[in-house]
Protein backbone atom coordinates (compact mmCIF):
# COMPACT_ATOMS: atom_id res chain seq x y z
CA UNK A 1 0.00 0.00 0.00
CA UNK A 2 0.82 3.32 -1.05
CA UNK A 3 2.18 5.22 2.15
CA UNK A 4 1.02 8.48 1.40
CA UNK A 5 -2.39 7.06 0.51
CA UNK A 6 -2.56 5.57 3.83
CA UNK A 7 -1.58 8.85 6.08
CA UNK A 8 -4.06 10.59 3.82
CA UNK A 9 -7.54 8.43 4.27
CA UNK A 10 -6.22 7.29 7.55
CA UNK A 11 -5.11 10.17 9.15
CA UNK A 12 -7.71 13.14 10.36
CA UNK A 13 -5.62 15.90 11.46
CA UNK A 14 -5.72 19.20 9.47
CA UNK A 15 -2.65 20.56 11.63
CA UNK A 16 -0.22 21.21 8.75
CA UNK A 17 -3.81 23.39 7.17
CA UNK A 18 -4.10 25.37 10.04
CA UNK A 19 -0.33 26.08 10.36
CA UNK A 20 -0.37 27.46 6.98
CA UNK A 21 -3.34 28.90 7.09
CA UNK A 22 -2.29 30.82 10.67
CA UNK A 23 1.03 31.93 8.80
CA UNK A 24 -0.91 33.44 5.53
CA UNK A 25 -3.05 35.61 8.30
CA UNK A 26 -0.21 36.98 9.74
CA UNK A 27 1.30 37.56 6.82
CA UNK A 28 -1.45 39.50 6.02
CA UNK A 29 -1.49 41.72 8.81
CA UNK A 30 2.11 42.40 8.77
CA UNK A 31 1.54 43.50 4.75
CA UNK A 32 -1.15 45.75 6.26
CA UNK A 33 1.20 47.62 8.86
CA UNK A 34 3.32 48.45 5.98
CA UNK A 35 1.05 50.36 4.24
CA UNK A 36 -0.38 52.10 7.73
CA UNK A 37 -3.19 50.09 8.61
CA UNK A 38 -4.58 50.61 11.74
CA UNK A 39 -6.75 48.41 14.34
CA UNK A 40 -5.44 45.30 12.61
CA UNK A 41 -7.31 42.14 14.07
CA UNK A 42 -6.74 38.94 13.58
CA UNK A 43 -9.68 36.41 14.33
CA UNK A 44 -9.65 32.52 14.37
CA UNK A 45 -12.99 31.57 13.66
CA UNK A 46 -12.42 27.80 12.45
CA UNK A 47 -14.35 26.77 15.56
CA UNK A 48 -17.49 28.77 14.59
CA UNK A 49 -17.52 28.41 11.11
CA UNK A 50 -16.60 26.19 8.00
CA UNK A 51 -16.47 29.15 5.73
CA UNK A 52 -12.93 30.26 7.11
CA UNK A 53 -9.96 29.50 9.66
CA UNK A 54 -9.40 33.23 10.06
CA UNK A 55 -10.60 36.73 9.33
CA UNK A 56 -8.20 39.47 9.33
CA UNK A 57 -9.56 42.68 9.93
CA UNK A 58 -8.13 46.15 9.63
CA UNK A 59 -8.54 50.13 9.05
CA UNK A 60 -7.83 52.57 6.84
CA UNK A 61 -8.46 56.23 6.52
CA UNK A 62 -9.25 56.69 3.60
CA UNK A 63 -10.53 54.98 0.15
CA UNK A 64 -6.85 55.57 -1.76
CA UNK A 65 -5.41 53.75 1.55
CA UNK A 66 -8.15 51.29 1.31
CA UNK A 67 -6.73 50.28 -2.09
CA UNK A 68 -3.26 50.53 -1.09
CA UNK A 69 -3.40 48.24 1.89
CA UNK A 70 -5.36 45.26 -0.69
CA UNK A 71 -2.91 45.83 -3.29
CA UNK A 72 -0.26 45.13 -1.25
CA UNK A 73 -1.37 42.27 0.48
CA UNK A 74 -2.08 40.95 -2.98
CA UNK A 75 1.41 41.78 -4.33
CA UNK A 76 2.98 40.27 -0.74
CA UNK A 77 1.04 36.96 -0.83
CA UNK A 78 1.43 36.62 -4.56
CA UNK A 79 4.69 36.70 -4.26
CA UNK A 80 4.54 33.24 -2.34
CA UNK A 81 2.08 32.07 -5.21
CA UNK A 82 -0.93 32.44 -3.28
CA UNK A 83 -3.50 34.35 -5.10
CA UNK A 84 -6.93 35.40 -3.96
CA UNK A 85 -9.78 33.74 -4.69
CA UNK A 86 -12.16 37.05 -5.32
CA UNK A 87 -11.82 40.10 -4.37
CA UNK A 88 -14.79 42.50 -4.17
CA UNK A 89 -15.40 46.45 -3.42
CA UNK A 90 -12.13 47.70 -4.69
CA UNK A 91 -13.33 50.12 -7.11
CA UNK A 92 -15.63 51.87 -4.24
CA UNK A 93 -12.99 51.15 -1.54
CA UNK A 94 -15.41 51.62 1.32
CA UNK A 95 -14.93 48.00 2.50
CA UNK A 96 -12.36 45.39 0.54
CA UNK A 97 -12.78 42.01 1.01
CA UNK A 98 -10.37 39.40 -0.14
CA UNK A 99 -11.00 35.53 0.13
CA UNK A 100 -7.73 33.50 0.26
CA UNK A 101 -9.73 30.32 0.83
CA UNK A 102 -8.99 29.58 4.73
CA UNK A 103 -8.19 33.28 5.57
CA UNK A 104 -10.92 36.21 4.30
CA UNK A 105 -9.32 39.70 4.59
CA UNK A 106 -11.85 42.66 5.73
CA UNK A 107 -9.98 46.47 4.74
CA UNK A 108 -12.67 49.05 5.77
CA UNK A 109 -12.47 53.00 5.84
CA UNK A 110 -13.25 53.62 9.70
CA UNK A 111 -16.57 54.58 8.96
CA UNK A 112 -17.93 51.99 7.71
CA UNK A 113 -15.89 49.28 9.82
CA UNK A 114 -17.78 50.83 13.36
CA UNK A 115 -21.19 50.71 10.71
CA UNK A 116 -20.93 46.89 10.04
CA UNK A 117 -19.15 45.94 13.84
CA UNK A 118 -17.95 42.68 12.32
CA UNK A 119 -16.13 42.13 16.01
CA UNK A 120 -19.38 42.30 17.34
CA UNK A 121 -20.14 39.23 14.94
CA UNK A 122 -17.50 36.81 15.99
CA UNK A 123 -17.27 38.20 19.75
CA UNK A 124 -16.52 34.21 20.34
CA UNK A 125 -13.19 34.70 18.41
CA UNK A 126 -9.94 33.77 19.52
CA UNK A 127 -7.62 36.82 18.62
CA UNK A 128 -4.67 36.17 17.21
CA UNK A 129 -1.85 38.53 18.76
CA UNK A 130 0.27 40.16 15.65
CA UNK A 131 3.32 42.73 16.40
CA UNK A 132 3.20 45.82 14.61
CA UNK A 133 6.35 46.22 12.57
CA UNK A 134 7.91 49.52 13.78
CA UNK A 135 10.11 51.12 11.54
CA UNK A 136 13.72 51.53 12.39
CA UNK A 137 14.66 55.04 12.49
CA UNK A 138 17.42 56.27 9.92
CA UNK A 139 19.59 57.03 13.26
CA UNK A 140 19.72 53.50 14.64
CA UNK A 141 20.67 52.03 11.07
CA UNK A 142 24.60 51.12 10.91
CA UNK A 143 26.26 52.99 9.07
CA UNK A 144 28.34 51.19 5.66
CA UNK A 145 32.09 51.84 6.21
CA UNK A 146 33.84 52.90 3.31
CA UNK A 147 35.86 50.29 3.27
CA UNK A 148 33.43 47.98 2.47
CA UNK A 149 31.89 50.27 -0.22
CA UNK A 150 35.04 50.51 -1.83
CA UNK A 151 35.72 46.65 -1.77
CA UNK A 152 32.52 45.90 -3.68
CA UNK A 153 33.64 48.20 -6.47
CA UNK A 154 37.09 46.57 -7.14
């Protein structure tokens, strides 16, 4: 018998699914602190739902920022070949939503995020704790000696 075959109709744990699955929402919110998000949330919501493992759910001032934050987490997963499945409101940019299959990204403009209270929704949510990437400031960056500059030329 086939080995794989065996783990596969044998075996009922989705654990390597939800690992991937937890990475691509974090990856997500990271992608969204670069372009300024704010309020980023991530949810697990596997327990309460088959639709998705996780919603990822974040803020942005306006509708230009609304488009910037989707089209970079589009560009950032895409990079690791994961496209979205749909993606809907982007040309009115009140309220983006992106389906990546187990994770569905929310982008709203403030307004309309406190209007819809989708943490009101899944209040039985786990939340999913996600450092903000802070920017290093041009002081603390080392400095390249000339030395080394002047190596890579030669």
């Amino acid at each position: 018998m086939n080995p794989i075959y065996f783990s596969i109709t044998y075996t009922n744990k989705r654990n390597p699914i939800a690992r991937t699955s937890k990475a691509t929402a974090i990856a997500i919110a990271k992608a969204m602190y670069d372009k300024k998000a704010t309020d980023v949330v991530v949810l697990h919501v596997a327990t309460l739902t088959s639709v998705a493992d996780y919603l990822v759910l974040a803020s942005a001032d306006s509708d230009r920022q609304t488009r910037a934050i989707a089209d970079h987490v589009d560009g950032v997963l895409s990079q690791t070949g994961s496209n979205p499945l749909s993606i809907e409101g982007k040309a009115s940019s009140q309220w983006v939503l992106m389906d990546y299959g187990d994770v569905v990204v929310h982008i709203f403009r403030h307004d309309s995020r406190q209007n819809y209270g989708l943490e009101r929704l899944w209040a039985d949510a786990k939340r999913i704790p996600v450092k903000e990437e802070q920017p290093v400031p041009a002081a603390a960056k080392p400095a390249r000696s000339k030395r080394v500059a002047n190596s890579r030329r030669a």
